[in-house]
N, C-alpha and C. Protein backbone atom coordinates (compact mmCIF):
# COMPACT_ATOMS: atom_id res chain seq x y z
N UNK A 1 184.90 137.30 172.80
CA UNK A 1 184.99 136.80 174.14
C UNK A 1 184.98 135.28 174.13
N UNK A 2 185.98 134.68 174.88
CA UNK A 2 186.09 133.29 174.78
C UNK A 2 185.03 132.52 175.99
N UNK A 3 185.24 133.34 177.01
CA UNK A 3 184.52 132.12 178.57
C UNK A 3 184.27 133.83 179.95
N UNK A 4 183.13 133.53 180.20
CA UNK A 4 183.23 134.11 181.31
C UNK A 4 182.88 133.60 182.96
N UNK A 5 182.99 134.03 183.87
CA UNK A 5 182.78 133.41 185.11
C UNK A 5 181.19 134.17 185.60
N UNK A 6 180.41 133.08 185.42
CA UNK A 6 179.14 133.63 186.31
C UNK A 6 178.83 133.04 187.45
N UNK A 7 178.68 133.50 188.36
CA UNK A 7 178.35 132.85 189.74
C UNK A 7 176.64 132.70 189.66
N UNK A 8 176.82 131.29 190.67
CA UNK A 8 175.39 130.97 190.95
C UNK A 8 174.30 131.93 191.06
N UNK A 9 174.59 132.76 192.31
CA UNK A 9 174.32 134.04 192.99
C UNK A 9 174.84 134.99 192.88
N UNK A 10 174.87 136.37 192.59
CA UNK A 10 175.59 137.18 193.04
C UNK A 10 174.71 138.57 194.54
N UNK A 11 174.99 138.64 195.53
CA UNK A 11 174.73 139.87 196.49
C UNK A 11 173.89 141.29 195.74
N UNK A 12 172.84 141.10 196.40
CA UNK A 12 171.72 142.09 195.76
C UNK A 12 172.91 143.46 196.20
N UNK A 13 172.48 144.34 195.38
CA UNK A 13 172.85 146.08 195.82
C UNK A 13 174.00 146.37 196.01
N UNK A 14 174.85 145.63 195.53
CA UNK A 14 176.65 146.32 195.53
C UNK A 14 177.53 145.23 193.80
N UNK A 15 178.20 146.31 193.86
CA UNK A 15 178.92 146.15 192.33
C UNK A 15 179.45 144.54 193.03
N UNK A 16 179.67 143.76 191.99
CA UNK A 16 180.06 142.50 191.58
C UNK A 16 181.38 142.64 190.79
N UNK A 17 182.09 141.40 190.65
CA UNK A 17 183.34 141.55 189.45
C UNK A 17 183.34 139.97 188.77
N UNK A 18 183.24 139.99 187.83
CA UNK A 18 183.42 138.95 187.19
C UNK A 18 184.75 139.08 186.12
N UNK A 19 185.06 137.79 185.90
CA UNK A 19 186.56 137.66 184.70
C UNK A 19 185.78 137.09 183.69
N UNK A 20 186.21 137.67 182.72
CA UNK A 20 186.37 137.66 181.24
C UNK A 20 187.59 137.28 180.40
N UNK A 21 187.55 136.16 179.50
CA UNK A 21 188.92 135.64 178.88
C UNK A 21 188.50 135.92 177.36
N UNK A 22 189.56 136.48 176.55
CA UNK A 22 189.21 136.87 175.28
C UNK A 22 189.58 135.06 174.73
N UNK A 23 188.68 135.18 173.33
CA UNK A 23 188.39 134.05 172.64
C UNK A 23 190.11 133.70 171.89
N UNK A 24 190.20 135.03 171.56
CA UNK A 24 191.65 135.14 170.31
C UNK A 24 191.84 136.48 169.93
N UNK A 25 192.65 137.13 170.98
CA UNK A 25 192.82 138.74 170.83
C UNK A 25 194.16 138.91 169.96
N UNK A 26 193.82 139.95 169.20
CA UNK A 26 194.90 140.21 168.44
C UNK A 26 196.07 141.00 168.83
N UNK A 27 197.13 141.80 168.27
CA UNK A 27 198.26 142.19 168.69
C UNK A 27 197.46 143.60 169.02
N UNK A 28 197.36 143.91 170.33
CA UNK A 28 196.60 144.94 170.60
C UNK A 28 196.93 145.37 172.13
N UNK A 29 196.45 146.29 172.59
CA UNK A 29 196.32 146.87 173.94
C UNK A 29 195.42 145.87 174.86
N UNK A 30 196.45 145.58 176.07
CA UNK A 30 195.31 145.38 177.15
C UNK A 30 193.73 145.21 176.63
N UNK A 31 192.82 144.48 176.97
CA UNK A 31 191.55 144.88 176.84
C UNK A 31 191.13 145.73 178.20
N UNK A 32 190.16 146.21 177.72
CA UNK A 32 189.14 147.23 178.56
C UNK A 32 187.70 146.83 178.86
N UNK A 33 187.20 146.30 180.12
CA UNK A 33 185.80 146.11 180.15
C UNK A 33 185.20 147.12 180.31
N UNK A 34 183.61 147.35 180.40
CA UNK A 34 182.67 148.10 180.35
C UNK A 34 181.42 147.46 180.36
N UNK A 35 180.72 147.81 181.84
CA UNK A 35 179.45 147.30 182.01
C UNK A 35 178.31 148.27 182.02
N UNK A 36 176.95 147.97 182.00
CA UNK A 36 176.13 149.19 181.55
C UNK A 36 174.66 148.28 181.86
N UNK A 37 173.96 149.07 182.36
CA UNK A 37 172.77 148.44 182.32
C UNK A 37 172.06 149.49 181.86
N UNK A 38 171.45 148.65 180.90
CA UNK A 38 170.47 149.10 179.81
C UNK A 38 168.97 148.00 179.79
N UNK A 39 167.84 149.14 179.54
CA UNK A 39 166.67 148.44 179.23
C UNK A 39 166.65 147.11 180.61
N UNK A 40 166.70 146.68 181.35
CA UNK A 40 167.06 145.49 182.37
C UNK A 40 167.83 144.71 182.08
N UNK A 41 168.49 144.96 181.20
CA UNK A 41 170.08 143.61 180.83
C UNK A 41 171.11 144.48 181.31
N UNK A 42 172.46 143.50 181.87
CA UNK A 42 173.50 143.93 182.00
C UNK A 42 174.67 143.79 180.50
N UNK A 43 174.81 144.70 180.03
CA UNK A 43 175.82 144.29 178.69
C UNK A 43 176.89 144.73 179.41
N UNK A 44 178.26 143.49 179.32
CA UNK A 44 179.39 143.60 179.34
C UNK A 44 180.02 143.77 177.31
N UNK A 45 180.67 145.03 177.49
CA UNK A 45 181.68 145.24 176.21
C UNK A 45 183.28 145.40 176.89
N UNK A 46 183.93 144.54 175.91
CA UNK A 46 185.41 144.24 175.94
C UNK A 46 186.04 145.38 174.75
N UNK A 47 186.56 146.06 174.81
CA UNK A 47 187.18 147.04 173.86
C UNK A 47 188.90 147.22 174.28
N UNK A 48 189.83 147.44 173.14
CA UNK A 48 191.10 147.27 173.02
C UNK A 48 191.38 147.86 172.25
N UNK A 49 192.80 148.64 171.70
CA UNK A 49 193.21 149.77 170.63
C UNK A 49 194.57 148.12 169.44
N UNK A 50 194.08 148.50 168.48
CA UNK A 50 194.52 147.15 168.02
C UNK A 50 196.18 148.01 167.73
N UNK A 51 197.31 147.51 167.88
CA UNK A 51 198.76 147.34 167.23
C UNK A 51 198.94 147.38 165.92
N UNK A 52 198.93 148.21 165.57
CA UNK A 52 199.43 148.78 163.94
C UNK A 52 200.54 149.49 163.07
N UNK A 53 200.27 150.47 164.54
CA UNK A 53 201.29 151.57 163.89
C UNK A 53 203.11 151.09 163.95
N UNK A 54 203.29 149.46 164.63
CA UNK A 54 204.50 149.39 164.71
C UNK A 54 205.64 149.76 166.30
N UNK A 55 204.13 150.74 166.66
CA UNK A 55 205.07 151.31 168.03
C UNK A 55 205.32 149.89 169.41
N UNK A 56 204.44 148.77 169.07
CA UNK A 56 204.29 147.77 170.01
C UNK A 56 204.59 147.14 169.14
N UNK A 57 205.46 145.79 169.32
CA UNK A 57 206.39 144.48 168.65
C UNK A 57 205.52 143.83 169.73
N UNK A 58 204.89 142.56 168.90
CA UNK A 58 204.14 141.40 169.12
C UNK A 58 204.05 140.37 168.10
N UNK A 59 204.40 139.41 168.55
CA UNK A 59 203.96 138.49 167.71
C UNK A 59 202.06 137.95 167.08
N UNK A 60 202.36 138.19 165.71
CA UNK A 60 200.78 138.34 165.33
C UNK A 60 200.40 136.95 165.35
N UNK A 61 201.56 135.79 165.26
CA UNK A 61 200.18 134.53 165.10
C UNK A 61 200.44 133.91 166.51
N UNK A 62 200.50 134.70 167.57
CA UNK A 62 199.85 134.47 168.92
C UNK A 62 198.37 134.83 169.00
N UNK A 63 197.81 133.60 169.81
CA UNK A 63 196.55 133.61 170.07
C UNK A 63 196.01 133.98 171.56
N UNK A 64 196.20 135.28 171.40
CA UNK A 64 196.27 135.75 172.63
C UNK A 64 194.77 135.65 173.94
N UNK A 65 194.40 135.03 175.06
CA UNK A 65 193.53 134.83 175.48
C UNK A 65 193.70 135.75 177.16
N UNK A 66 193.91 136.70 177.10
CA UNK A 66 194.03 137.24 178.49
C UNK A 66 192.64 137.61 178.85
N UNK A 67 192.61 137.66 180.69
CA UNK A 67 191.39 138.03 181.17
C UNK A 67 192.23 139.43 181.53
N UNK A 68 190.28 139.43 181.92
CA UNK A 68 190.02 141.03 182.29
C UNK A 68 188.93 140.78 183.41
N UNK A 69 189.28 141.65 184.60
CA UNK A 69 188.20 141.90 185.35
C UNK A 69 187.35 143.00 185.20
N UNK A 70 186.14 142.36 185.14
CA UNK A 70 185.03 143.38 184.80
C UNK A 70 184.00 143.69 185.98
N UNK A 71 183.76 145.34 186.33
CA UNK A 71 182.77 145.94 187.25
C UNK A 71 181.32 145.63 187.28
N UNK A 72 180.83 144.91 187.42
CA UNK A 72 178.98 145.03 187.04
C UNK A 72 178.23 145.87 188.01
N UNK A 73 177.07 146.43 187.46
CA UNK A 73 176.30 147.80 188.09
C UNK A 73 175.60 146.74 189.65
N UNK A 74 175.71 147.22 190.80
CA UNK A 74 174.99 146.79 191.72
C UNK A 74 172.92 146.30 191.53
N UNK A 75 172.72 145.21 191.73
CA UNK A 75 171.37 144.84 191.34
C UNK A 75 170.44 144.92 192.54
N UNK A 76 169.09 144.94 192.44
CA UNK A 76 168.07 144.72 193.25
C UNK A 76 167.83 142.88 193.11
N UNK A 77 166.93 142.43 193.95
CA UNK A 77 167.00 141.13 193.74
C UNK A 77 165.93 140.85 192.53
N UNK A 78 166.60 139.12 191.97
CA UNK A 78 166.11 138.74 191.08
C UNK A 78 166.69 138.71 190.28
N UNK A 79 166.53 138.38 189.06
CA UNK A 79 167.09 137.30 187.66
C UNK A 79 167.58 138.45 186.91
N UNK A 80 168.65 138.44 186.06
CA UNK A 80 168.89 139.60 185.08
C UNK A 80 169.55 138.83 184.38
N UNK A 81 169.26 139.62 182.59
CA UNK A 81 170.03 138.98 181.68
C UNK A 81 171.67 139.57 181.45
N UNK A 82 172.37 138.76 181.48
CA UNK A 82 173.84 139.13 181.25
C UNK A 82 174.06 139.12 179.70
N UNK A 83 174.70 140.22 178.97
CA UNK A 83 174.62 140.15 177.13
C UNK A 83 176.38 140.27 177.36
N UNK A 84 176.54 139.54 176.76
CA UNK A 84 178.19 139.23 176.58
C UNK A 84 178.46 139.64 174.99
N UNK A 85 179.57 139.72 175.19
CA UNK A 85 180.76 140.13 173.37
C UNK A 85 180.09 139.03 172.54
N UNK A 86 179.44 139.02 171.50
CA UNK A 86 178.86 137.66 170.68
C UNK A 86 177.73 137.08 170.85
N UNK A 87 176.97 138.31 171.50
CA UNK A 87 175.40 137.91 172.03
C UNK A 87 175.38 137.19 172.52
N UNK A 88 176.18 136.97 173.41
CA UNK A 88 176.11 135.30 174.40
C UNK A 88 175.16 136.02 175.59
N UNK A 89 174.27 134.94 175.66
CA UNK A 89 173.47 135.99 177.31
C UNK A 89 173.55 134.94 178.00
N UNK A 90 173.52 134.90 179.48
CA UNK A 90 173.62 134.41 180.93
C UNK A 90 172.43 135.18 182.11
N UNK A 91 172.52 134.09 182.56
CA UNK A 91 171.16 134.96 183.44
C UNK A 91 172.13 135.23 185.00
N UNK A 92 171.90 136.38 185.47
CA UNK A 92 172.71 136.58 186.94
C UNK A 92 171.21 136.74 188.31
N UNK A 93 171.56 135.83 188.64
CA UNK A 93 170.55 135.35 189.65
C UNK A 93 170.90 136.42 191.02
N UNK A 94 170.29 137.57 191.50
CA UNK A 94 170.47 138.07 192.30
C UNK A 94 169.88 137.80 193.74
N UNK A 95 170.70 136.87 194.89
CA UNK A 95 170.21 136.69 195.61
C UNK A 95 170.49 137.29 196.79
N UNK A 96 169.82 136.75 198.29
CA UNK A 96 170.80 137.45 199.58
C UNK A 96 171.70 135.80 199.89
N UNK A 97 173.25 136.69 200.42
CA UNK A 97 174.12 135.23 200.85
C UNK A 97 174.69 134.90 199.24
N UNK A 98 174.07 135.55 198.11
CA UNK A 98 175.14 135.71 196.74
C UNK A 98 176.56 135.82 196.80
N UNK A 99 177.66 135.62 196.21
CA UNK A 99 178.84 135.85 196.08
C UNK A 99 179.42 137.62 195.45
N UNK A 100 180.11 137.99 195.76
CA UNK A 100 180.59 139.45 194.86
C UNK A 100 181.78 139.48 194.21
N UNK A 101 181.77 137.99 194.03
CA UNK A 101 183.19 137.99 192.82
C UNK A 101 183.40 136.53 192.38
N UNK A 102 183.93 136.52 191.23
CA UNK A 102 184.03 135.06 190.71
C UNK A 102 185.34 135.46 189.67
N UNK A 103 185.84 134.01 189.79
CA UNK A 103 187.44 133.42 188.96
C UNK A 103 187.06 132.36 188.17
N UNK A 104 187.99 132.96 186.72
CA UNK A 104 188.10 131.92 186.13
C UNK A 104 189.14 130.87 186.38
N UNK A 105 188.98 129.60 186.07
CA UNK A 105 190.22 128.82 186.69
C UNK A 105 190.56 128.74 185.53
């Protein structure tokens, strides 16, 4: 995972969406997000079927950086840790008057 969009705030008790930009994806499928709350962290996983078999023509020394919009589980209020692709963590501040979506520019 290259960069993600965390908002200041996000709106207690309804799903959120945040974008996700891969770091340097290879000749592969679309990525796929997947959010999950576990133990009180939110882990976002990015998963993709990699280009091998030949059936998809891509150029391999493209450095491919596409986003993905990702679902996050609706929160109660208060602080949660965000675990990103590369153990990157972020804290998502759950407030009231929070935002329920954020862009990467």
């Amino acid at each position: 995972m290259g960069s993600a969009c965390v908002p200041a705030s996000v709106e207690p008790d309804q799903n959120f969406v945040i974008e996700v930009r891969e770091a340097c994806g290879l000749c592969s499928t679309q990525p796929q997000c997947t959010a999950t709350l576990l133990d009180g962290e939110v882990h976002v996983d990015l998963h993709s079927q990699l280009c091998n078999d030949g059936s998809i023509i891509c150029d391999t020394n493209l450095c491919l950086q596409r986003v993905v919009r990702c679902t996050l589980p609706s929160l109660p209020l208060g602080d949660w840790s965000l675990v990103l692709p590369g153990n990157q963590t972020r804290l998502i501040r759950v407030r009231n008057g929070g935002l329920s979506s954020c862009r990467l520019p």
